[in-house]
Protein backbone atom coordinates (compact mmCIF):
# COMPACT_ATOMS: atom_id res chain seq x y z
CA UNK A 1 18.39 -67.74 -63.81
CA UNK A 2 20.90 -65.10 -64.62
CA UNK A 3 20.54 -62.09 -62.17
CA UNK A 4 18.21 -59.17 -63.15
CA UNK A 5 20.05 -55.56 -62.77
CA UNK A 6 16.51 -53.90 -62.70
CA UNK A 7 14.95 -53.85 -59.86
CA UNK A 8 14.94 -55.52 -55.91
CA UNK A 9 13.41 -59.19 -56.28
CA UNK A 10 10.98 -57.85 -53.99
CA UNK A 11 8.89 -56.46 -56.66
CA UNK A 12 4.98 -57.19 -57.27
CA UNK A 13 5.38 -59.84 -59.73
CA UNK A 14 7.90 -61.55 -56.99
CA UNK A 15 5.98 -61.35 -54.01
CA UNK A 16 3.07 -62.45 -55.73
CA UNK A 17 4.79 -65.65 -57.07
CA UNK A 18 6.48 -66.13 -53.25
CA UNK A 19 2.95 -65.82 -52.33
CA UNK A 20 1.51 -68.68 -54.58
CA UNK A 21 4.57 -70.84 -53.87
CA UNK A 22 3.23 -72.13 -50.15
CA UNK A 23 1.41 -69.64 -48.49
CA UNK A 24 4.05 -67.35 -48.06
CA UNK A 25 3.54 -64.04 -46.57
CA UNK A 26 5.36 -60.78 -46.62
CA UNK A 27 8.01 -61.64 -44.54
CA UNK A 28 9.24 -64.30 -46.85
CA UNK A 29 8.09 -66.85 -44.09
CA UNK A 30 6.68 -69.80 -45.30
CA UNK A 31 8.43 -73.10 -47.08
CA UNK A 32 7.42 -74.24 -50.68
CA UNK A 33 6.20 -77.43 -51.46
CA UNK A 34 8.11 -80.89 -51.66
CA UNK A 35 8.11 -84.22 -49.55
CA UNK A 36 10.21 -83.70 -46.43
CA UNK A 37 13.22 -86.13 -46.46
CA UNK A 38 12.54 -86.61 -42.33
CA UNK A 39 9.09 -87.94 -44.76
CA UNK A 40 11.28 -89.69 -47.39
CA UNK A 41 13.92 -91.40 -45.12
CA UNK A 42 16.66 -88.94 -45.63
CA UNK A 43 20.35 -89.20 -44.22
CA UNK A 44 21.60 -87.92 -41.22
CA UNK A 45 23.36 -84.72 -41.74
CA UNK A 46 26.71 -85.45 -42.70
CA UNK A 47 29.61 -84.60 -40.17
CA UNK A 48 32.65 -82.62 -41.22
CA UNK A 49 35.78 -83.16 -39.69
CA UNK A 50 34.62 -81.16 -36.55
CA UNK A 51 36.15 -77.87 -37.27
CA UNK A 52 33.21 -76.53 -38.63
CA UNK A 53 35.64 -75.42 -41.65
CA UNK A 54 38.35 -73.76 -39.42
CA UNK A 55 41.26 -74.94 -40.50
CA UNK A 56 40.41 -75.29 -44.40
CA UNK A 57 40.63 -77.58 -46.61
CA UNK A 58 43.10 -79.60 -48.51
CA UNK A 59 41.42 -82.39 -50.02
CA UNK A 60 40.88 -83.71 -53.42
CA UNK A 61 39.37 -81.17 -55.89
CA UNK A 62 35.87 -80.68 -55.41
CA UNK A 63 32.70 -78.89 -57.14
CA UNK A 64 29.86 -77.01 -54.72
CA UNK A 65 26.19 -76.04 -55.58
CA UNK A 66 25.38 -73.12 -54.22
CA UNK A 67 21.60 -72.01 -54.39
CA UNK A 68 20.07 -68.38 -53.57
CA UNK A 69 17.58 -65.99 -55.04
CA UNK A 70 19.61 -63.36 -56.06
CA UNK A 71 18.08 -62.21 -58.99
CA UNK A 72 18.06 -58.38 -57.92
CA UNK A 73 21.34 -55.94 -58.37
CA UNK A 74 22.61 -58.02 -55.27
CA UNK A 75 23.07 -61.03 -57.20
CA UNK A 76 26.16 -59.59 -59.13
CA UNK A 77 27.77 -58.61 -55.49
CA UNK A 78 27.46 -62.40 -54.20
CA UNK A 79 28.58 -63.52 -57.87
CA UNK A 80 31.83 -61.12 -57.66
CA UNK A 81 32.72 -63.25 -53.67
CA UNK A 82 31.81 -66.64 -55.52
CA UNK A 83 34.71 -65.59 -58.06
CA UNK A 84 37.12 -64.57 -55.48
CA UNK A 85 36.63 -67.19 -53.61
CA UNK A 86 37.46 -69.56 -56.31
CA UNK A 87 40.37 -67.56 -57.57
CA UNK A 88 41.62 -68.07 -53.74
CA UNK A 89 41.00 -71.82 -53.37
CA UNK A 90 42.53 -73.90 -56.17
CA UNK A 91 40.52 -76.81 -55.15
CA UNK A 92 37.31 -75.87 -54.67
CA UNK A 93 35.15 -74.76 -57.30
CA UNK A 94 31.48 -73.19 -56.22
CA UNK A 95 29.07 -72.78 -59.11
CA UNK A 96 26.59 -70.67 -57.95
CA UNK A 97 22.68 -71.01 -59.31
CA UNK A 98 20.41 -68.36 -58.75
CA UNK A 99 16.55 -68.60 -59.58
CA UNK A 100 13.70 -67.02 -58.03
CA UNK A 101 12.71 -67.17 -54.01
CA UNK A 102 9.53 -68.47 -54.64
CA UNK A 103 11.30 -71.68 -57.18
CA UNK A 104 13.86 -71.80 -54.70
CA UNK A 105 11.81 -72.45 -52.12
CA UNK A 106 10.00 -74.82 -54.04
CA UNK A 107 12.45 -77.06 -55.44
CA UNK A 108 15.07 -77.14 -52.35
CA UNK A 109 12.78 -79.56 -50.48
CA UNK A 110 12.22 -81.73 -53.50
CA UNK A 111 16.13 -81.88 -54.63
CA UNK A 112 17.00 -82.23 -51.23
CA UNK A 113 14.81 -85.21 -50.69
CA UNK A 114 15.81 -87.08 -53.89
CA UNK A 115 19.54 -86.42 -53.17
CA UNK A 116 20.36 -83.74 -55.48
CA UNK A 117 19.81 -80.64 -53.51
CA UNK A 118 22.69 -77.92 -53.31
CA UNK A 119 25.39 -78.16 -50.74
CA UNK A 120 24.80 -74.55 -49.65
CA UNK A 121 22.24 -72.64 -49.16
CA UNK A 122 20.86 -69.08 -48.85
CA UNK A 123 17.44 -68.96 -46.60
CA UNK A 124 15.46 -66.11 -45.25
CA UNK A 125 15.53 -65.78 -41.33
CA UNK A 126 11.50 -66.81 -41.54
CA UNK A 127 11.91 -69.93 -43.26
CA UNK A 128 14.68 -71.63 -41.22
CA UNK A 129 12.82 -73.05 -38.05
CA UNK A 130 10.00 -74.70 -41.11
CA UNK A 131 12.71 -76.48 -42.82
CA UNK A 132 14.70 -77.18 -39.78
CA UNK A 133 11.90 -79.29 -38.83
CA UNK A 134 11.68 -80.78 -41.98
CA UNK A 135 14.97 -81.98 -41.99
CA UNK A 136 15.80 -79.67 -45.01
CA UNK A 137 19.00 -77.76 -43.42
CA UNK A 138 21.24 -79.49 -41.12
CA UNK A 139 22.65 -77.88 -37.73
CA UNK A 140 25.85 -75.86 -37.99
CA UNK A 141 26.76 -76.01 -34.16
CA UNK A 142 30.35 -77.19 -35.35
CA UNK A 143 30.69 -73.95 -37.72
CA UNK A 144 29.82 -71.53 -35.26
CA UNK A 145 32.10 -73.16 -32.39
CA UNK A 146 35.32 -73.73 -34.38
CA UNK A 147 35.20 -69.94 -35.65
CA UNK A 148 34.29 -69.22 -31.39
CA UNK A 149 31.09 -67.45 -32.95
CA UNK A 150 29.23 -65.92 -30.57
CA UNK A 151 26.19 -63.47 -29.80
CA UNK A 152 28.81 -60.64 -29.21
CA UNK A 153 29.95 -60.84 -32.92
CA UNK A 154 26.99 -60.65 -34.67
CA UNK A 155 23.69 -58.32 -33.98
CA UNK A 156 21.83 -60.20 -31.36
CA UNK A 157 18.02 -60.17 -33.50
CA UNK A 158 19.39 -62.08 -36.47
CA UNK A 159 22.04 -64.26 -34.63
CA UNK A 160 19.22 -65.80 -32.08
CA UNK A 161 16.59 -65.95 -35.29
CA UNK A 162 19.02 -68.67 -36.57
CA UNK A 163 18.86 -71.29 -33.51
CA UNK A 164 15.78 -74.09 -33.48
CA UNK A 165 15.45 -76.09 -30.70
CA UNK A 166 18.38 -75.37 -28.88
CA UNK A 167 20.39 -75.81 -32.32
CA UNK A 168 22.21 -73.71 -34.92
CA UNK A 169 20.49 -73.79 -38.17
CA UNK A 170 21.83 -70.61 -39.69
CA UNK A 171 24.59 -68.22 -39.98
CA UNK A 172 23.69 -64.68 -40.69
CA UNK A 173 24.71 -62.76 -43.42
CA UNK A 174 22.33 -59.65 -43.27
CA UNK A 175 19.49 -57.92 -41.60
CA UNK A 176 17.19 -55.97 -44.91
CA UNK A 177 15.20 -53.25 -42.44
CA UNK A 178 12.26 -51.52 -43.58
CA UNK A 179 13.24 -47.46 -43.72
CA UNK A 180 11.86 -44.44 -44.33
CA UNK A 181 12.29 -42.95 -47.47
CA UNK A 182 11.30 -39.07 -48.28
CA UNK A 183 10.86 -36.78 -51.65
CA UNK A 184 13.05 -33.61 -50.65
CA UNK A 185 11.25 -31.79 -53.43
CA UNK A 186 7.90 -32.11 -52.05
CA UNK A 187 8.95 -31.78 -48.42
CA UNK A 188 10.28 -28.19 -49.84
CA UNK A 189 7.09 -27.17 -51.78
CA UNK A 190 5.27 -27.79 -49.02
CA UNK A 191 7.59 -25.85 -46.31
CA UNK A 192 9.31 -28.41 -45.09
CA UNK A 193 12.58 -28.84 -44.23
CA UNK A 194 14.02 -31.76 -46.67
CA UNK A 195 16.84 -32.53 -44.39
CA UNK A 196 15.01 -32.86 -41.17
CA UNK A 197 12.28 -35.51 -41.84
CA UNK A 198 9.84 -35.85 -38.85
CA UNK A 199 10.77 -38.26 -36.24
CA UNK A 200 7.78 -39.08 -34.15
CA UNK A 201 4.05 -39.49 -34.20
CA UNK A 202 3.35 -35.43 -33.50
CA UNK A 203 6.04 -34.65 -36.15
CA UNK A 204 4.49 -36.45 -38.75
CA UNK A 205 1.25 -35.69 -38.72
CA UNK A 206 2.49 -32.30 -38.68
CA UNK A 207 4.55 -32.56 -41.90
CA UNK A 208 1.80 -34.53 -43.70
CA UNK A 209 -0.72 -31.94 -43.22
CA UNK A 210 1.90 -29.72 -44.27
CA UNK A 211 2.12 -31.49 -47.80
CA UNK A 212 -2.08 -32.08 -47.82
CA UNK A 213 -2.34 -28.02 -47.19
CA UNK A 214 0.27 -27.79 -50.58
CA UNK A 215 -2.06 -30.22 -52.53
CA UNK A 216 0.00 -33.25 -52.24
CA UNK A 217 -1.51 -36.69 -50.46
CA UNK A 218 1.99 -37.34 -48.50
CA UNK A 219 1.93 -40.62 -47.34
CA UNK A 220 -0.05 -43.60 -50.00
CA UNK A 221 -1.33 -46.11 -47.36
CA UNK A 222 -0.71 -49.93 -49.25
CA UNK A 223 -3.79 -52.41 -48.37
CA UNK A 224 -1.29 -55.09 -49.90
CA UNK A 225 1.45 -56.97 -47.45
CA UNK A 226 4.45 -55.39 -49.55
CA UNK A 227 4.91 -52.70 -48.46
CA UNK A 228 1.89 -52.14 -45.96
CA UNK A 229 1.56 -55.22 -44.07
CA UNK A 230 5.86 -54.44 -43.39
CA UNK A 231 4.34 -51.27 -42.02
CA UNK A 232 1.39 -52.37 -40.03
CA UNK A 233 4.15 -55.12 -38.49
CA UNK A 234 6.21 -52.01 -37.29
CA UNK A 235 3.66 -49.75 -36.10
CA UNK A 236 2.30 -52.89 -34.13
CA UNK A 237 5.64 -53.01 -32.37
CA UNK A 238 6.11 -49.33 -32.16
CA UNK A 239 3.01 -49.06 -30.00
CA UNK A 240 4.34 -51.99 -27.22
CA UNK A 241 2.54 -54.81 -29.10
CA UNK A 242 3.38 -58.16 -31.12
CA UNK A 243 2.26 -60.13 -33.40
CA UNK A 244 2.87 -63.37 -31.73
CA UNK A 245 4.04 -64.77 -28.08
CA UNK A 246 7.83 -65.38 -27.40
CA UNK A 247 7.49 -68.66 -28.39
CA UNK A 248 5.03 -68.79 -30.56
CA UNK A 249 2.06 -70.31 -29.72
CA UNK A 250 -0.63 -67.47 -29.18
CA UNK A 251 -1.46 -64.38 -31.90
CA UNK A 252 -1.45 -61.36 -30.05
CA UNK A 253 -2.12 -58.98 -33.43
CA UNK A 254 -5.42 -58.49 -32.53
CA UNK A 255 -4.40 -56.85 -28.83
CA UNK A 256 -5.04 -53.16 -28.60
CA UNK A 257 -1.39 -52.16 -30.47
CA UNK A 258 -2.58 -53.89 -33.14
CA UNK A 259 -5.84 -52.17 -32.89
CA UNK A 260 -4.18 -48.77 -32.86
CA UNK A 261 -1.48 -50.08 -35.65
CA UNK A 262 -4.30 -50.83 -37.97
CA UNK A 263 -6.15 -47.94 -37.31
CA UNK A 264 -3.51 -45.29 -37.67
CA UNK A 265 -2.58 -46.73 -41.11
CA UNK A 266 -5.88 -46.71 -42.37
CA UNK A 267 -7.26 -43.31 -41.07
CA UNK A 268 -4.31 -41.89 -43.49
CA UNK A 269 -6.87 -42.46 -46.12
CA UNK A 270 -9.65 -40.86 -43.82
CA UNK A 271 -7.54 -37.84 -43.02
CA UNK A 272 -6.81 -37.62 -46.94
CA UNK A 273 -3.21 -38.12 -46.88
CA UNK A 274 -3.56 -41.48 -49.12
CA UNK A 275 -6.07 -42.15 -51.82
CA UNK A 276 -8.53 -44.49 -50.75
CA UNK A 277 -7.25 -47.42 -53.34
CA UNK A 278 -3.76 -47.84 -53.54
CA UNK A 279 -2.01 -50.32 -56.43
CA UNK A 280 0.51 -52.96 -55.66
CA UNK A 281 3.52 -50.69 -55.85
CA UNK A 282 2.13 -47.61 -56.40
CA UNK A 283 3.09 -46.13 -52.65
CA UNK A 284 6.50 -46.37 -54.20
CA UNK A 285 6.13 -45.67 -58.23
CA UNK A 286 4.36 -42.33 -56.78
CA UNK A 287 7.46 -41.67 -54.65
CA UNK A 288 9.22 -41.58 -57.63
CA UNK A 289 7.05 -39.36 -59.78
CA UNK A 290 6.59 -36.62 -57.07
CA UNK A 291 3.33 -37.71 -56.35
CA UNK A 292 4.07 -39.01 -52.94
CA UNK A 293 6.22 -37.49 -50.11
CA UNK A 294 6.61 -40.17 -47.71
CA UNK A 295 7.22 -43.97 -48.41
CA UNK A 296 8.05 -46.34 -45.79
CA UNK A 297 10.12 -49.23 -47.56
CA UNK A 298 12.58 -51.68 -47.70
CA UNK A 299 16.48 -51.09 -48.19
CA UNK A 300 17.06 -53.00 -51.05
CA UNK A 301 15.28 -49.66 -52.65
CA UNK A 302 18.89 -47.57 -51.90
CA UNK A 303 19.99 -48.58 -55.24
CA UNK A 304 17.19 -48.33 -57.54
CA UNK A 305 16.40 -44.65 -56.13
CA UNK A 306 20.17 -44.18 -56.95
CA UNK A 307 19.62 -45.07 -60.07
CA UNK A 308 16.62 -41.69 -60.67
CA UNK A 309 17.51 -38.28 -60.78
CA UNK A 310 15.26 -37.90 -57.75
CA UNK A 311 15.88 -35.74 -54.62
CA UNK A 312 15.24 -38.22 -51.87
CA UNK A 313 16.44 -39.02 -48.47
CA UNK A 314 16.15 -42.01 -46.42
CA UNK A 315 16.07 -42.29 -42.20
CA UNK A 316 14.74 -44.61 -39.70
CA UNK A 317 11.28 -45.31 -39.35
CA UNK A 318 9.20 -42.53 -37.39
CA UNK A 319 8.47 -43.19 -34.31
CA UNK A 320 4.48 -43.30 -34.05
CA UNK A 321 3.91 -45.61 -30.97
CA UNK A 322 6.42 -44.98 -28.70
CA UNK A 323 8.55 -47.60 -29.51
CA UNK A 324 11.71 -48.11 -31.65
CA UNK A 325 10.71 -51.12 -34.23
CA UNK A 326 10.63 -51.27 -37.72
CA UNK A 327 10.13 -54.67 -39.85
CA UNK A 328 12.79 -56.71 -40.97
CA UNK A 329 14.20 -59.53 -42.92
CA UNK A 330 17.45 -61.67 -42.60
CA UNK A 331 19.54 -63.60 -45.31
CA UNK A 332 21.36 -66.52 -43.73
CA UNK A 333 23.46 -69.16 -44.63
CA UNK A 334 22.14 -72.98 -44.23
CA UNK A 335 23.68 -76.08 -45.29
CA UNK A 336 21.02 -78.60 -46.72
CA UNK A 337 21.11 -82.02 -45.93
CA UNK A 338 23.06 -84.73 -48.02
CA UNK A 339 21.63 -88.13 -48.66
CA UNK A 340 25.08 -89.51 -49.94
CA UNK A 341 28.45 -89.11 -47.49
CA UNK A 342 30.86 -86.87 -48.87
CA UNK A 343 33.16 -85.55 -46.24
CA UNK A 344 35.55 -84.29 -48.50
CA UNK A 345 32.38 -81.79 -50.03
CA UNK A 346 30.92 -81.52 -46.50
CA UNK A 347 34.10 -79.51 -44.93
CA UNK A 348 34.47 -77.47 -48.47
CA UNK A 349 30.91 -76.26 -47.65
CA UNK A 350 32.11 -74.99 -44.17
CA UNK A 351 34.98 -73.45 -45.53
CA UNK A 352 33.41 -71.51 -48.09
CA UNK A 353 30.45 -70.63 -46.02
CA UNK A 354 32.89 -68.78 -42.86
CA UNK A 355 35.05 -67.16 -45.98
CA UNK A 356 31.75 -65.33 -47.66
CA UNK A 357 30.60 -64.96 -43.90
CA UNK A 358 34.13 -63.14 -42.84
CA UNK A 359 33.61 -60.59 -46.35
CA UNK A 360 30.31 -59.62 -45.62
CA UNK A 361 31.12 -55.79 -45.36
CA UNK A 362 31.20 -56.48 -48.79
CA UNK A 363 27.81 -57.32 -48.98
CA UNK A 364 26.48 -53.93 -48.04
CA UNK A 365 27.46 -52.38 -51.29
CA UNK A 366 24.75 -55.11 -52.40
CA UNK A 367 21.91 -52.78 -50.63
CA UNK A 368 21.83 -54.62 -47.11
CA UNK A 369 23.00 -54.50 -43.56
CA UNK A 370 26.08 -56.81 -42.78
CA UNK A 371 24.96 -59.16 -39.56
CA UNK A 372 28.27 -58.89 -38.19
CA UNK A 373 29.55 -56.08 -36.14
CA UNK A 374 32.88 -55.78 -37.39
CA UNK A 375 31.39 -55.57 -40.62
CA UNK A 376 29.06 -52.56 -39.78
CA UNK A 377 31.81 -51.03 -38.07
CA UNK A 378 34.17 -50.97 -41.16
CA UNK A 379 35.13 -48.06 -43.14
CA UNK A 380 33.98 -49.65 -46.53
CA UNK A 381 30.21 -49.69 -44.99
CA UNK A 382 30.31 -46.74 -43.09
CA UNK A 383 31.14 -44.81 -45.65
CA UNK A 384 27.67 -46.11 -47.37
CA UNK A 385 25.57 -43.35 -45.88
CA UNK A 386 22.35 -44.53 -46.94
CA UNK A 387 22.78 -48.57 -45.93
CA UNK A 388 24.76 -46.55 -42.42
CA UNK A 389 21.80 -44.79 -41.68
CA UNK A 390 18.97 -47.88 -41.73
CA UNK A 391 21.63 -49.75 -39.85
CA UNK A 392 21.06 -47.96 -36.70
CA UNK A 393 17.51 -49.24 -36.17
CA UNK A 394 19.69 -52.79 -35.79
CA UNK A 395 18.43 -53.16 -32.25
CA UNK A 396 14.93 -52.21 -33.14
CA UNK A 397 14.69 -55.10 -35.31
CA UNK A 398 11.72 -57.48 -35.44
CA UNK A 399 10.98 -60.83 -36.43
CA UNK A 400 8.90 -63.52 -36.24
CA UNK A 401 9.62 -66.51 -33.58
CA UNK A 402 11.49 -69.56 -34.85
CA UNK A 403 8.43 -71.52 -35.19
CA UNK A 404 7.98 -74.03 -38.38
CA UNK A 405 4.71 -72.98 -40.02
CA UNK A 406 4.43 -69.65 -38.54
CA UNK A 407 4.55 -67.34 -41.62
CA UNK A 408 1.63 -69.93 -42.64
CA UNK A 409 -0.46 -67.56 -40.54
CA UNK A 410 0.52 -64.52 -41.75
CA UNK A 411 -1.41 -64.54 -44.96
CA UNK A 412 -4.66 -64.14 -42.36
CA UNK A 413 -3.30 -61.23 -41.16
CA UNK A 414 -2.68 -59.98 -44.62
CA UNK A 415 -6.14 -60.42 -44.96
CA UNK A 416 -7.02 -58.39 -41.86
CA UNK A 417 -5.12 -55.62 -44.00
CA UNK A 418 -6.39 -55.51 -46.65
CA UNK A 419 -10.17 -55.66 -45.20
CA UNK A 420 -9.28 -52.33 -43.31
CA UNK A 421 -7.86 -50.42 -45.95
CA UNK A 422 -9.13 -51.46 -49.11
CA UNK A 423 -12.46 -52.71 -48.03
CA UNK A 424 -13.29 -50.51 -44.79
CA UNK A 425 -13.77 -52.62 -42.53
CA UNK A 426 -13.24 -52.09 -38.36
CA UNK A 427 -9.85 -52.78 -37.81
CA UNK A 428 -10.34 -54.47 -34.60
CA UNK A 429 -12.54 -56.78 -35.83
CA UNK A 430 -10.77 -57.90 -39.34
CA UNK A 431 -7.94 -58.39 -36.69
CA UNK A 432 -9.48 -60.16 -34.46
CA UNK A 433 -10.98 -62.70 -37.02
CA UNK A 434 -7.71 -62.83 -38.77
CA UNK A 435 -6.21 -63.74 -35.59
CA UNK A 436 -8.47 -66.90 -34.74
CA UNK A 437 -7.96 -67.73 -37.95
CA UNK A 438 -4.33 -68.13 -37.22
CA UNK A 439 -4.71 -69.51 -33.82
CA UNK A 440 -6.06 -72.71 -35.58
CA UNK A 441 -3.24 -72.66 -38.12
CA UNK A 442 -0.63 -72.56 -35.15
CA UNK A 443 -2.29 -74.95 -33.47
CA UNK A 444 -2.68 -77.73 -36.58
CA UNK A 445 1.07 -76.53 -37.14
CA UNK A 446 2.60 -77.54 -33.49
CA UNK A 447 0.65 -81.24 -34.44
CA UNK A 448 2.07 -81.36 -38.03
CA UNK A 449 5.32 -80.41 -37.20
CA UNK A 450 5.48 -82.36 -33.91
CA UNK A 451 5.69 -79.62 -31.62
């Protein structure tokens, strides 16, 4: 429970327990398990005062849960604002719990539903619209009108990823974009210039057949969704495609961009850039070692590669398709619902949620992208020139629609991966079976979920 100073929680060992937890897929999409308290006769959210936690609050003392996974070296960053915020309000006192996504998402239905869930939250961007409709998180309409939040404030991607039906679900703390990551060292035994990694598609290919003629396979294609299907997601978007409708309702993955997408990623193995069997993690572990020139990851990466003696680099995704896009993820804040009245703990939970919200150029020293603009704009994260430089692909971001259910289909594109690159087969077929595969799931989905 206590947070791990190792490495991301985005590790093998995590993403394969997120993945047993409910189906969820590499963008940290789907729900756990638990009876839905919609299911279970749950309260109405509970009302503050209507101030959405403007003004404060001076009631009686009270004590708030707050749940997240931070168990990576950004839990001690969110630990360090849970402090100061208690030092700063005498009577409020947050205890925070941290535990792993995959429990997290697992248990927050269940405690919610039996009354003992936590009265804030921490839930990725993919997850909200699923347990929106499960009457899991309550709307925050009143937050983000008392504070005269709007669209301006905040980057547009992960502010719009937090409304469901015409609702607020979610405040956004951070975008976590997928970046390019380089080994100076090999880019220089190869000829390369280590501070001037390649850009686009022709650049690329030039500098990885660079490294191949210097005996080095420069960029490790992943079959596995962490960190290839994050790729295969980008390149999709980079080359005019998506993986799903605006709203939804139709898989588009296996559309020619996704045909291209796929193919590019595996012919790296063809073209003998990657070995043709890649380990979970070992894109990345090779990175490290000097094995591996090029590694297309996550942020959360900054400070574990600060942590080597490694000469690296980091820099937007490449542009292959023609496209800006990379891959990304979202922290935001939720407020679960409360069988039992408490208005007293109900406007305590607004207050503390805007105060983390209003620090959160703090939060980029944790390895992520402050959501709001002032925050990126500040001094303190500017001067971060790694966290800087993956923030500029901030209007490139993609995610998935705010659809309940919808990283449900994901694992049958995951499959679709790992059938080109691991097993061979034509792209445009695994895609295309993946892809009716999860045309069935979003269609039992919009029936389950009453859509």
């Amino acid at each position: 429970m206590n947070p791990q100073s190792s490495r991301t929680p985005f590790n093998r060992r995590t993403f394969l327990s997120l993945a047993a937890a409910g189906g969820m897929s590499a963008t940290l999409a789907a729900c756990g398990g638990g009876t839905s308290p919609r299911d279970a006769g749950g309260a109405d959210p509970v009302a503050a005062t209507g101030d959405g936690g403007a003004s404060g609050y001076d009631g009686p003392n009270v004590d708030l849960a707050f749940w997240n996974g931070f168990t990576g070296g950004d839990g001690p960053t969110m630990k360090a604002l849970v402090d100061q915020f208690n030092t700063e309000h005498a009577n409020i006192a947050v205890t925070m719990t941290t535990m792993q996504w995959a429990d997290y998402y697992s248990k927050l239905p269940t405690a919610v539903s039996s009354g003992n869930g936590p009265d804030v939250g921490i839930m990725h961007v993919d997850s909200v619209a699923t347990n929106a409709a499960r009457n899991v998180i309550q709307p925050l309409d009143d937050v983000a009108t008392a504070l005269e939040l709007e669209e301006s404030d905040f980057a547009p991607v992960p502010w719009e990823a937090g409304l469901f039906d015409g609702k607020r679900f979610a405040i956004p703390l951070d975008v976590h974009p997928l970046g390019f990551y380089y080994n100076k060292a090999l880019m220089e035994e190869a000829g390369l210039d280590p501070e001037a990694p390649p850009t686009d598609e022709a650049s690329y290919m030039e500098a990885l057949e660079a490294l191949k003629g210097a005996g080095i396979q420069g960029h490790w294609a992943s079959p596995f969704p962490f960190t290839g299907g994050l790729s295969v997601q980008s390149l999709i978007y980079q080359f005019g495609g998506s993986l799903f409708n605006e709203d939804g309702t139709t898989v588009m993955w296996a559309e020619e961009p996704g045909v291209k997408a796929m193919t590019w990623w595996a012919d790296l193995i063809k073209q003998g850039h990657s070995p043709a069997k890649v380990d979970q993690d070992a894109d990345y572990v090779a990175l490290k070692n000097g094995e591996n020139a090029f590694n297309w990851n996550g942020i959360w990466q900054i400070n574990d590669l600060k942590q080597t003696d490694l000469e690296w680099g980091v820099a937007a995704l490449p542009n292959i398709g023609g496209t800006p896009a990379a891959w990304a993820g979202s922290h935001q804040f939720v407020l679960p619902v409360q069988k039992s009245a408490d208005e007293n703990k109900a406007q305590a939970s607004r207050v503390f949620l805007n105060w983390v919200s209003e620090q959160s150029q703090a939060w980029g020293e944790a390895g992520q992208v402050p959501a709001r603009n002032s925050a990126r704009e500040a001094e303190e994260f500017t001067s971060l020139e790694e966290q800087s430089t993956l923030a500029s692909q901030i209007d490139d971001l993609k995610f998935l629609p705010a659809v309940p259910g919808i990283g449900d289909c994901m694992g049958e594109f995951d499959k679709a991966l790992n059938a080109s690159v691991l097993g061979g087969a034509d792209p445009a077929k695994a895609l295309a079976d993946a892809a009716a595969r999860a045309q069935k799931i979003l269609e039992d989905n919009a029936t389950k979920y009453g859509r």
